[in-house]
Protein backbone atom coordinates (compact mmCIF):
# COMPACT_ATOMS: atom_id res chain seq x y z
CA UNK A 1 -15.21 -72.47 177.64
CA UNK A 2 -14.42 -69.35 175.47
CA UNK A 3 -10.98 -68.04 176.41
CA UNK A 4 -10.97 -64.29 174.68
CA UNK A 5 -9.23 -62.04 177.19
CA UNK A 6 -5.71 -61.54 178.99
CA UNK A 7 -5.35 -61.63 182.53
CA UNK A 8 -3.01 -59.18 183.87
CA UNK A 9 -1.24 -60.54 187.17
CA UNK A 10 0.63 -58.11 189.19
CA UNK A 11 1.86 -56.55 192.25
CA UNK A 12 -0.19 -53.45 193.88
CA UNK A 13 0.24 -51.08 193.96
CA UNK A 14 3.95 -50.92 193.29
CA UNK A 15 3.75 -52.24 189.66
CA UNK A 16 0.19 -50.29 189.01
CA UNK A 17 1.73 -47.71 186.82
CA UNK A 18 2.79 -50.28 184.15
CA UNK A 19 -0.45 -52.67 184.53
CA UNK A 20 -2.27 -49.71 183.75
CA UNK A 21 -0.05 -48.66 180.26
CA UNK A 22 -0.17 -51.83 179.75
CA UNK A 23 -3.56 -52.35 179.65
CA UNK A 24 -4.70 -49.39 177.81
CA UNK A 25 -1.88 -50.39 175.17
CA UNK A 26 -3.11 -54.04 174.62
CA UNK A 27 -7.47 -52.85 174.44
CA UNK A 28 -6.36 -50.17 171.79
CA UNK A 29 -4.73 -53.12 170.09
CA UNK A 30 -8.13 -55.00 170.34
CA UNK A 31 -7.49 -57.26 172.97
CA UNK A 32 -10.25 -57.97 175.45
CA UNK A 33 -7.95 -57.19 179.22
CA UNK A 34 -8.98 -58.75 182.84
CA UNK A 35 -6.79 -56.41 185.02
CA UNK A 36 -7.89 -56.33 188.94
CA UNK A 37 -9.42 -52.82 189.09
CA UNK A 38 -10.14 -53.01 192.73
CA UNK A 39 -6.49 -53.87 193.93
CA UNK A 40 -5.81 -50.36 191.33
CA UNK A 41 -8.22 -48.36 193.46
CA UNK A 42 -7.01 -49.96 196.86
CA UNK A 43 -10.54 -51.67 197.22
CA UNK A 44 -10.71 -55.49 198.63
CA UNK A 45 -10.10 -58.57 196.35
CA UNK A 46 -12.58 -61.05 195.67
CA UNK A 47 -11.15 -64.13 195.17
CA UNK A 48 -13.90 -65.53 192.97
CA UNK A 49 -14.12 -62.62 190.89
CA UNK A 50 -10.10 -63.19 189.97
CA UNK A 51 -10.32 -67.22 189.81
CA UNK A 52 -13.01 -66.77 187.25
CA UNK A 53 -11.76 -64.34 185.34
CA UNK A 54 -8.12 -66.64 185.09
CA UNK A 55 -10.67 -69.46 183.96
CA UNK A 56 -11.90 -67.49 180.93
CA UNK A 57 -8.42 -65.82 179.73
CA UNK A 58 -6.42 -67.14 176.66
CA UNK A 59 -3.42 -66.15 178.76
CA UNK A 60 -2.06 -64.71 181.98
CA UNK A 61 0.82 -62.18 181.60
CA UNK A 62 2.58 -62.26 184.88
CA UNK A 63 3.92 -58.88 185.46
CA UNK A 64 7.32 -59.91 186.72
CA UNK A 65 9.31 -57.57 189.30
CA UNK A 66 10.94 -57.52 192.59
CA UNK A 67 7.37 -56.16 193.72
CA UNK A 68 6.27 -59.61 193.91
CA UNK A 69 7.92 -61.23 196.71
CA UNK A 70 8.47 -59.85 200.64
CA UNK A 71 11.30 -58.12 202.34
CA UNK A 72 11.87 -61.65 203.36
CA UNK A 73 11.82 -62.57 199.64
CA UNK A 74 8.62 -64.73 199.99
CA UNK A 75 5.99 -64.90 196.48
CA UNK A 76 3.22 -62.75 197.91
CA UNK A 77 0.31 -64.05 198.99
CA UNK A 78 -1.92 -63.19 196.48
CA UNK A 79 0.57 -63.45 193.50
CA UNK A 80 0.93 -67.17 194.64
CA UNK A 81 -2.32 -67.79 194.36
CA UNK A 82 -3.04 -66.49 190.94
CA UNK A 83 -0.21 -68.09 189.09
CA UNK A 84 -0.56 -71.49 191.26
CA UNK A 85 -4.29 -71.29 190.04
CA UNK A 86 -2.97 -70.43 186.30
CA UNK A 87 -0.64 -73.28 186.54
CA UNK A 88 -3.69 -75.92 187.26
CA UNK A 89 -6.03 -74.19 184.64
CA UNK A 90 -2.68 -74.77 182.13
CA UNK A 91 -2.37 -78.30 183.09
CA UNK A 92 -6.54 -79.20 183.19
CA UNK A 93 -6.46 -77.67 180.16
CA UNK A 94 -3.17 -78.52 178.30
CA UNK A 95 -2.40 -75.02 177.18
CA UNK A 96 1.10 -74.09 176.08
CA UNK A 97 2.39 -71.06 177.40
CA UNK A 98 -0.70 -70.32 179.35
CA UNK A 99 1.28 -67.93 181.70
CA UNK A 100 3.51 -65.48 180.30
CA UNK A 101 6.30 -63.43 182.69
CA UNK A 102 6.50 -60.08 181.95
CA UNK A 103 10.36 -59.05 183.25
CA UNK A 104 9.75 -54.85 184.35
CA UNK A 105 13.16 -54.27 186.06
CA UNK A 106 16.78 -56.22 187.23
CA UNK A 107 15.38 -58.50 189.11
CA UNK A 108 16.54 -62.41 189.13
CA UNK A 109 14.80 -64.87 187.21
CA UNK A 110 13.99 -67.18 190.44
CA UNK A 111 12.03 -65.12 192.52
CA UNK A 112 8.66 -67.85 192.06
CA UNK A 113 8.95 -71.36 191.49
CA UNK A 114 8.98 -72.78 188.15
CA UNK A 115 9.16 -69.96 185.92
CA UNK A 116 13.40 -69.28 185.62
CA UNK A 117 12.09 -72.45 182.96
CA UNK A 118 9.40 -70.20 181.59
CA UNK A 119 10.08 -67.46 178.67
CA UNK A 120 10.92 -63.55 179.78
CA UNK A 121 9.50 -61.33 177.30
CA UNK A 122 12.23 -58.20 178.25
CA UNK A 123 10.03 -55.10 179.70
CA UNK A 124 13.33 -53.81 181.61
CA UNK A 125 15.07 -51.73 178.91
CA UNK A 126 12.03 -50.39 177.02
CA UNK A 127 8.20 -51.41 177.28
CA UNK A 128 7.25 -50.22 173.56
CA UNK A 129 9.90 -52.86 172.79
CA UNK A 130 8.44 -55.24 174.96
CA UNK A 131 4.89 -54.47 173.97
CA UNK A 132 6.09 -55.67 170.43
CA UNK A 133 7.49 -59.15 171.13
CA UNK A 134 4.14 -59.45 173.39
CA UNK A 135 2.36 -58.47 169.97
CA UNK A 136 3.93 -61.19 168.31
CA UNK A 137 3.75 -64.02 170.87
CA UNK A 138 0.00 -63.00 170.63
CA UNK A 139 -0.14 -63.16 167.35
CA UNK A 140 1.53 -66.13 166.90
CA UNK A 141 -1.06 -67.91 169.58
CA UNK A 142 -3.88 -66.78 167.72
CA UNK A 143 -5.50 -64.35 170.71
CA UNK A 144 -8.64 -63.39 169.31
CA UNK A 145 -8.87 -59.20 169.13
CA UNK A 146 -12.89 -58.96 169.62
CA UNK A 147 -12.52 -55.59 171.94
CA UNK A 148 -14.37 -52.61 170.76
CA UNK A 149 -11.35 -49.89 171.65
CA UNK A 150 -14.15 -46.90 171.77
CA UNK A 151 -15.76 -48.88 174.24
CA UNK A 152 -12.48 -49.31 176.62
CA UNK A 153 -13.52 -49.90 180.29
CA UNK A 154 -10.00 -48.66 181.23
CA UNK A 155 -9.93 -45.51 179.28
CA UNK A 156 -12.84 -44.47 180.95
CA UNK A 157 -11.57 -45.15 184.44
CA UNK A 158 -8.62 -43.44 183.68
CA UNK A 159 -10.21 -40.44 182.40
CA UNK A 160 -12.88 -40.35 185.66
CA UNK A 161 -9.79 -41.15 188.08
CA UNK A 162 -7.05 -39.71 186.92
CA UNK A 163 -7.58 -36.98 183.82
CA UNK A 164 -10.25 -35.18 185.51
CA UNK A 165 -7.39 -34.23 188.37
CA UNK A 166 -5.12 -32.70 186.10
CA UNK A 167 -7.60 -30.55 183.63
CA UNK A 168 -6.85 -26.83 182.73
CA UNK A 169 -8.30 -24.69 185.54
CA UNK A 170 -9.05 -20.30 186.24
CA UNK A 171 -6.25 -19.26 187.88
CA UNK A 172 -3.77 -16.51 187.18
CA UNK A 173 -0.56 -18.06 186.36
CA UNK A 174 2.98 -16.91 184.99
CA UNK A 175 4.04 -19.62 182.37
CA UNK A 176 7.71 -19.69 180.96
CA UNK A 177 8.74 -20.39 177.65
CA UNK A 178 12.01 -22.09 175.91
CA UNK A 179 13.21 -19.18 174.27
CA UNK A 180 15.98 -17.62 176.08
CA UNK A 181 16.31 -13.20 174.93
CA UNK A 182 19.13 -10.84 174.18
CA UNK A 183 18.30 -8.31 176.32
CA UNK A 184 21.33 -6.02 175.12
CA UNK A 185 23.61 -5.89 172.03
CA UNK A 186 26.04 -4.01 170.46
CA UNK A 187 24.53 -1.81 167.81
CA UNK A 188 26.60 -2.70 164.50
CA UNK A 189 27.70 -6.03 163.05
CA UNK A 190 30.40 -6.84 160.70
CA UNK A 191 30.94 -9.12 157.86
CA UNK A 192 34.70 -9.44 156.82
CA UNK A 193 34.81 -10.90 153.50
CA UNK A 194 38.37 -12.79 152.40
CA UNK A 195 39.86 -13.86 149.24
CA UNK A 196 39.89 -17.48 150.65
CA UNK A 197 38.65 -19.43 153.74
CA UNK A 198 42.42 -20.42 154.46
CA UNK A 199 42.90 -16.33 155.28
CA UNK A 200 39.38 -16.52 156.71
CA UNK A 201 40.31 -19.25 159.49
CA UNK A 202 44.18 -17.45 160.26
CA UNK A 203 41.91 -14.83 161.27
CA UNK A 204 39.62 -15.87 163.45
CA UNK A 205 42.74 -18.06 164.97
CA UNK A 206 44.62 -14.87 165.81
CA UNK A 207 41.39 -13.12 167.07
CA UNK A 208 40.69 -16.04 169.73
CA UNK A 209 39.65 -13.72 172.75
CA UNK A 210 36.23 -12.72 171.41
CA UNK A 211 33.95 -14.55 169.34
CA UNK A 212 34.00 -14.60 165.38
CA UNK A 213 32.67 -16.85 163.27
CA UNK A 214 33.34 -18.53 160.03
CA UNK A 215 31.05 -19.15 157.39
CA UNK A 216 33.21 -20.24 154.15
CA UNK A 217 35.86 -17.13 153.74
CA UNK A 218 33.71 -14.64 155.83
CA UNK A 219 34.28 -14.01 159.13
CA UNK A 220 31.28 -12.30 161.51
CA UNK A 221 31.26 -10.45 164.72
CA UNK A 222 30.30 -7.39 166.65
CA UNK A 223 34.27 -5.78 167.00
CA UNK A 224 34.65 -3.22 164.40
CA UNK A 225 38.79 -3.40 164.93
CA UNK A 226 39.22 -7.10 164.57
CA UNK A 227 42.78 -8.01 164.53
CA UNK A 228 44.00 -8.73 160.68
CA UNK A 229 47.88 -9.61 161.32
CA UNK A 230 48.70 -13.33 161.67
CA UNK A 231 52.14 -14.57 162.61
CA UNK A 232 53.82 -16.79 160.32
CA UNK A 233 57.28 -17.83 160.77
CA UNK A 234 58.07 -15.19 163.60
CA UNK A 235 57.10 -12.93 160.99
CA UNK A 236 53.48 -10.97 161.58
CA UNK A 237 51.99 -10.54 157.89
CA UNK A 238 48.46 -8.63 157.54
CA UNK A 239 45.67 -9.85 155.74
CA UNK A 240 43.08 -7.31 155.19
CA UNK A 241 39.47 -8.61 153.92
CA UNK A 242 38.65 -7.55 149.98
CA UNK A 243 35.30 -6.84 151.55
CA UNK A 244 33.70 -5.37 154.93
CA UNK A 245 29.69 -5.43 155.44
CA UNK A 246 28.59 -3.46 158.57
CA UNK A 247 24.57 -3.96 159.09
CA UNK A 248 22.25 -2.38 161.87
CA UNK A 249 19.95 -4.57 163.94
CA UNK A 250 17.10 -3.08 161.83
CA UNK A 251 18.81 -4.34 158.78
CA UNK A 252 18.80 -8.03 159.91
CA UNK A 253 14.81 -8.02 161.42
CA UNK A 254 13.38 -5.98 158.78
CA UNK A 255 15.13 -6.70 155.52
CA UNK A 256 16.90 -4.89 152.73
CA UNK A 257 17.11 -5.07 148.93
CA UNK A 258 20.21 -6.71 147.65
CA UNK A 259 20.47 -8.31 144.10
CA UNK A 260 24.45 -9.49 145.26
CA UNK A 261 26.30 -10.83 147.69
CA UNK A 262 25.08 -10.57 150.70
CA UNK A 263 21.49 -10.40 150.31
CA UNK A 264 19.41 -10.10 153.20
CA UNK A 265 18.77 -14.19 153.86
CA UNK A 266 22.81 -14.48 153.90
CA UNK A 267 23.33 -11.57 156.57
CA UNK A 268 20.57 -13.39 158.45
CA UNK A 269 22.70 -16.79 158.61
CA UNK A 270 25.88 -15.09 159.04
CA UNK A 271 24.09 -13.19 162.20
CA UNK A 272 22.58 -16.21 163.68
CA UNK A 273 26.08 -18.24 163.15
CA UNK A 274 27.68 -15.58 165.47
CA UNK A 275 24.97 -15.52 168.17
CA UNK A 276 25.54 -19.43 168.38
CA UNK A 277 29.18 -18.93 168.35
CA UNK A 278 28.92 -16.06 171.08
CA UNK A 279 26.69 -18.54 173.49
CA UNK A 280 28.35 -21.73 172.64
CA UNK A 281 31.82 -20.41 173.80
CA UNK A 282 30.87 -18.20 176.87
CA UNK A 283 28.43 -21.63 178.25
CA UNK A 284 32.38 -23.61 177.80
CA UNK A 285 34.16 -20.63 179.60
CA UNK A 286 31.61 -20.90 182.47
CA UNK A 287 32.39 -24.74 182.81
CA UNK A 288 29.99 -26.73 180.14
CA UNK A 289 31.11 -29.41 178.69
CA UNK A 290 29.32 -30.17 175.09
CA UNK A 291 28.09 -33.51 174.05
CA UNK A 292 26.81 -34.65 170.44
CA UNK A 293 23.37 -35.33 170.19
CA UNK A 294 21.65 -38.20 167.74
CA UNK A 295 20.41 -35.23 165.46
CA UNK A 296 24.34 -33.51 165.66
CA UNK A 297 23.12 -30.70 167.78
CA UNK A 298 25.49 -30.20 170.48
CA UNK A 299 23.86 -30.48 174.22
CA UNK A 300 26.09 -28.64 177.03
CA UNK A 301 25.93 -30.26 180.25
CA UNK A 302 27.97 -29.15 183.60
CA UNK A 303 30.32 -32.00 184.66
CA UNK A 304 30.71 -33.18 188.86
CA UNK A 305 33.85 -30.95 188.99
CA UNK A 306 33.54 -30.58 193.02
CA UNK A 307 30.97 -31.63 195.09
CA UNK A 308 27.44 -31.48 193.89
CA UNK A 309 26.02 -28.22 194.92
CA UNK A 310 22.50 -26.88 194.16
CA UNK A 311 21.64 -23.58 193.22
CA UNK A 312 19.87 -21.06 194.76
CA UNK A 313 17.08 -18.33 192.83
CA UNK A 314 14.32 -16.66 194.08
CA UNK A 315 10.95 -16.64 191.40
CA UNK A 316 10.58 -13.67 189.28
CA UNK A 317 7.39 -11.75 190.67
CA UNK A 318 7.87 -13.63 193.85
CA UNK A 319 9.63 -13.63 196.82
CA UNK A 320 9.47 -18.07 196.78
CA UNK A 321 13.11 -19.31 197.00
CA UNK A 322 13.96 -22.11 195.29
CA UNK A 323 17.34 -24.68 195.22
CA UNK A 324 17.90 -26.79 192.28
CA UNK A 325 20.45 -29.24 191.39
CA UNK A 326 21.34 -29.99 187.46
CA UNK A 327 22.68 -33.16 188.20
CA UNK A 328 23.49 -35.69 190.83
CA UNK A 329 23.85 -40.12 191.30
CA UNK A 330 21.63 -42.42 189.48
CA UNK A 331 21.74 -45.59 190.61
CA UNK A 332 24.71 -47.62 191.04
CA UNK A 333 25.24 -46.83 186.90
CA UNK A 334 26.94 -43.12 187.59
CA UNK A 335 25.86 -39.42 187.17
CA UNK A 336 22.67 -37.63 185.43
CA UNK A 337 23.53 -34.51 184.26
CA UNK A 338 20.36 -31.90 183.00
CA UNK A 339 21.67 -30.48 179.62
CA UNK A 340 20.69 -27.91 177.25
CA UNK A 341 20.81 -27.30 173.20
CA UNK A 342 20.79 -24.14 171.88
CA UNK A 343 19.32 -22.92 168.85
CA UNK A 344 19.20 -19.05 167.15
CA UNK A 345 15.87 -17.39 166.41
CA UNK A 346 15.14 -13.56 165.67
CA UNK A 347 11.76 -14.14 165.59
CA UNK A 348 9.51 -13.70 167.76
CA UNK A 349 12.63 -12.57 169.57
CA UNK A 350 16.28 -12.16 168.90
CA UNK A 351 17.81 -15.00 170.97
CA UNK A 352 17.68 -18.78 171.39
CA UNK A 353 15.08 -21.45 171.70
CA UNK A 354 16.40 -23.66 174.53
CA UNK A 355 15.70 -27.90 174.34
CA UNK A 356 15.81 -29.71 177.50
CA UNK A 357 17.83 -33.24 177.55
CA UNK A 358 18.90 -35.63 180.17
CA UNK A 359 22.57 -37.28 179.50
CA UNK A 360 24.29 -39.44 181.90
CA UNK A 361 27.58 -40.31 182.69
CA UNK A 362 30.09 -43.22 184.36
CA UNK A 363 32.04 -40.93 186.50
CA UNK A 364 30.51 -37.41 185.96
CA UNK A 365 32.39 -36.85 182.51
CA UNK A 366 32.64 -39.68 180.38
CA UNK A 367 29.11 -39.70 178.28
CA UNK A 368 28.39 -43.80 178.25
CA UNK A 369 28.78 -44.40 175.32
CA UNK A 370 26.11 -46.45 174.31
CA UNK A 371 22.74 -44.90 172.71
CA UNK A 372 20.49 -48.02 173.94
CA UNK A 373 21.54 -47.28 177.29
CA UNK A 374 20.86 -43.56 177.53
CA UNK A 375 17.69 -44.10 175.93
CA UNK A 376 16.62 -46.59 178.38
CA UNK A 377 18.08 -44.67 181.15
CA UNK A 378 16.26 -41.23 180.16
CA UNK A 379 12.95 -42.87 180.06
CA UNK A 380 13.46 -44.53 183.48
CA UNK A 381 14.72 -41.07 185.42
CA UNK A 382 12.83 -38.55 182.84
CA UNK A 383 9.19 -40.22 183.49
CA UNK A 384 8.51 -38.77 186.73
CA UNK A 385 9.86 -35.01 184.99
CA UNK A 386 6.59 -33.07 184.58
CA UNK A 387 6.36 -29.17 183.61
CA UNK A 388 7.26 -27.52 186.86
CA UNK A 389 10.90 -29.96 187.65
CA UNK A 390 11.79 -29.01 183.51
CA UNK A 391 10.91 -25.69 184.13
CA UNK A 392 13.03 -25.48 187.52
CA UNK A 393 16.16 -27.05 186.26
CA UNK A 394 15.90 -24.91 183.09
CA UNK A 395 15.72 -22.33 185.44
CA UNK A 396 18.56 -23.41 187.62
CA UNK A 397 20.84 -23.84 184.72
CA UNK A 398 20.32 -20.20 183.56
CA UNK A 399 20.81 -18.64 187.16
CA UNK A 400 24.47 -20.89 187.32
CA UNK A 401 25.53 -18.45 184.33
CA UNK A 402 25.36 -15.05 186.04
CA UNK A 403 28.38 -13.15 187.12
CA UNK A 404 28.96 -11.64 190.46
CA UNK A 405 26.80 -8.65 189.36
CA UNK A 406 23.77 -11.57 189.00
CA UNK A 407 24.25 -10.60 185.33
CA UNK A 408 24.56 -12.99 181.78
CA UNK A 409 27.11 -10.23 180.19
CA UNK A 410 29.56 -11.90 177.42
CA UNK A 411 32.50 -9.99 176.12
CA UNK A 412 32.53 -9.69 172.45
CA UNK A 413 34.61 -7.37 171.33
CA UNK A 414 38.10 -6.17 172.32
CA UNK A 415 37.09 -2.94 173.34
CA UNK A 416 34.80 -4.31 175.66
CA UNK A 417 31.32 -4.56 173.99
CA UNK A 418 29.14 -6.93 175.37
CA UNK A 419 25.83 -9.01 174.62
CA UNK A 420 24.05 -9.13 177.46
CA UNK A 421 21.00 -12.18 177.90
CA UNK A 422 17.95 -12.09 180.41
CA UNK A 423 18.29 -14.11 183.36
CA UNK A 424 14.97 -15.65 182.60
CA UNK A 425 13.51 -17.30 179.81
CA UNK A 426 10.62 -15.13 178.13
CA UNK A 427 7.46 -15.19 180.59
CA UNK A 428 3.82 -14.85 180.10
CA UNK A 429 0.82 -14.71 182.52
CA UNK A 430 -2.22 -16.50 181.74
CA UNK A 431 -5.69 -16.61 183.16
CA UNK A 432 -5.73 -20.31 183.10
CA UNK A 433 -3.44 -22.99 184.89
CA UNK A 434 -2.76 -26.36 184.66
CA UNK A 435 -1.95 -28.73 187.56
CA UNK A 436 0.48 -31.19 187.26
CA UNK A 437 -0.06 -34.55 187.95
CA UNK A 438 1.25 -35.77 191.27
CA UNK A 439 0.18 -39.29 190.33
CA UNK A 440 1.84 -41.80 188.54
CA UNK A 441 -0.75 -43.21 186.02
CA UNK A 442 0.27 -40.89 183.22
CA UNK A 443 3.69 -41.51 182.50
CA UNK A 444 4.93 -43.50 179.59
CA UNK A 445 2.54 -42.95 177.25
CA UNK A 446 5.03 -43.48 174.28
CA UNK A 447 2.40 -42.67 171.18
CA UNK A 448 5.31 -42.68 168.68
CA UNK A 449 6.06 -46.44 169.77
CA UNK A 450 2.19 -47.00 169.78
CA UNK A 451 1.79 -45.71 166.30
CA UNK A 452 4.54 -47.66 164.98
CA UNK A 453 2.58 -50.81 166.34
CA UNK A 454 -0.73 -49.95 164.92
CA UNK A 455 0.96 -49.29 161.39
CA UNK A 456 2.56 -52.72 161.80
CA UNK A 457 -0.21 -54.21 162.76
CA UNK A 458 -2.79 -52.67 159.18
CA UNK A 459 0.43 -53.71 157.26
């Protein structure tokens, strides 16, 4: 008999969503996949259908989870079956390693008789990382890869089933962006140059009540009286800047000519340093706590100071109420915490763009420390995030910051000068809509981990 396909085993229709990634991930790889389409679709299982199409697979993968056995911790029915009938085709047959366990979650490694002895390939932590040891253990076997992958018989029920749900439909619909506006600033902005950076940074130290940035021995902000006496030995000395810059908003969006220091692209940075300095300390005086990011950007996150409480907004253009927690218990491992990253922009508007991130912590503070573990973490609680719960807790996290005026005012200057942000993120209505999908099929797509495969597998 010709053995050229895989037979995927597994529990339905808990363990459907990975069967199905699965699937689609091994045919674009060229392997010809047996995977029970009628158990997916809640149809009835014909035994001879499945016992024939074990008889003609190279191997069974054994999709290996706590989905598999009863509350009373019995093998299912019809799991038993299909691995008891691999195990005789194996043995008729002589193959080695005919059936293959797939390990998906934390499960023990005796739930079914006689495979503790058999090899795991580890799904649990990451299934791009598991898809590539599977890749190899194929390999290595010599599975043929005979598929045609523009001919996939799972692509096209997942595009009939499931894609054809979630397309782009008429409606009237208000969309929200990432970028975060300045509804409000002050109307000059200063640049104090120093002989030094040492005089610089005693400045700024002595002027800690409102925000000032450094940049080398220049110090920006929006207070036209900074503070230049520093105290040094109970004695105050004054150090007055060689050099002050004052620049209009205009002068920042629209440019002027310059052929010294600063030119127009250095009052730019030195503006955008101070607008990340202005955020970044009035998001810690509201209670964020900031954590350091793979790429160095700092993400601010709100710690379990109290008792988790969710917060309350109404829509914008609607009277629909909403309550939204940024963070709560996952699992037995600790907290999840929703956290933002903040980056300046003047254009297409003079504010931030906003990036979403999930962190997680032991006790609701410490950050675990271990980048593996967040990773794997993220995926598992960020997989069921579509648009409208980012959008919400993006939302939520901006409505935390107003004051008791429902206003995002920071103070930056002494004599009271403020910046004042929009309680919203920019907002734009479209005449088409998009529903989210409410099923499961879709998530975990991982290209990037795909493409990595496919590159490895033309090398």
């Amino acid at each position: 008999m010709n053995r050229d396909s895989i037979f995927i085993s597994h529990a339905t229709p808990q363990d459907n969503e990975f069967s199905i990634w699965l699937t689609s991930r091994l045919e674009m790889l060229g392997y010809k996949v047996w995977i029970d389409k009628e158990g997916l679709l809640g149809g009835e299982r014909f035994w001879v259908t499945i016992q024939q199409a074990i008889q003609s697979s190279a191997k069974v993968l054994f999709v290996y989870s706590k989905n598999i056995v009863t509350n009373e911790g019995i093998l299912k029915q019809g799991i038993e079956n299909e691995i008891e009938y691999a195990k005789s085709i194996a043995l008729q047959f002589h193959i080695q390693d005919y059936i293959i366990p797939l390990h998906i979650d934390d499960s023990p490694y005796n739930l079914a008789i006689g495979l503790p002895n058999i090899n795991h390939i580890p799904f649990n932590n990451n299934w791009a990382e598991g898809l590539k040891i599977l890749k190899k253990k194929l390999e290595k076997d010599s599975i043929p890869q005979i598929f045609d992958t523009s001919k996939s018989v799972m692509a096209e029920w997942y595009e009939n089933e499931y894609i054809s749900n979630c397309s782009i439909i008429p409606k009237t619909e208000l969309f929200y962006t990432s970028w975060w506006s300045v509804s409000d600033l002050p109307k000059e902005f200063y640049m104090y140059q120093f002989s030094n950076e040492v005089q610089a940074k005693a400045i700024r130290n002595s002027n800690q009540t409102i925000p000032v940035s450094l940049m080398s021995n220049v110090l920006s902000t929006f207070d036209a009286k900074l503070s230049f006496v520093v105290n040094r030995d109970d004695e105050n000395i004054e150090l007055k800047p060689v050099h002050t810059y004052i620049y209009s908003l205009n002068d920042i969006l629209y440019g002027f000519e310059s052929d010294k220091f600063p030119q127009h692209r250095d009052v730019e940075n030195h503006f955008k340093r101070l607008l990340y300095r202005v955020v970044s300390n009035f998001l810690i005086y509201k209670g964020l706590w900031r954590n350091e990011m793979s790429n160095k950007r700092l993400a601010y996150f709100l710690p379990k100071y109290e008792k988790i409480k969710k917060i309350d907004f109404t829509y914008p253009y609607s009277n629909r109420k909403k309550s939204k927690s940024i963070l709560g218990k996952f699992e037995s491992i600790g907290m999840w915490h929703y956290a933002v990253s903040i980056q300046p922009m003047l254009f297409p508007f003079v504010g931030f763009s906003l990036k979403s991130h999930i962190l997680f912590t032991s006790d609701g503070f410490k950050i675990i420390d271990d980048d593996k573990k967040q990773h794997s973490y993220r995926r598992k609680k960020g997989k069921r995030f579509f648009n409208e719960e980012w959008r919400d807790l993006l939302l939520a996290f901006l409505q935390r910051l107003k004051d008791d005026n429902e206003e995002i005012k920071i103070k930056v200057s002494q004599e009271g000068l403020v910046m004042k942000m929009k309680e919203w993120p920019e907002m734009f209505w479209s005449e088409v809509g998009y529903n989210d999908p409410n099923s499961k099929m879709d998530l975990d797509k991982i290209e990037d981990y795909y493409e990595e495969i496919t590159e490895e597998s033309n090398d």
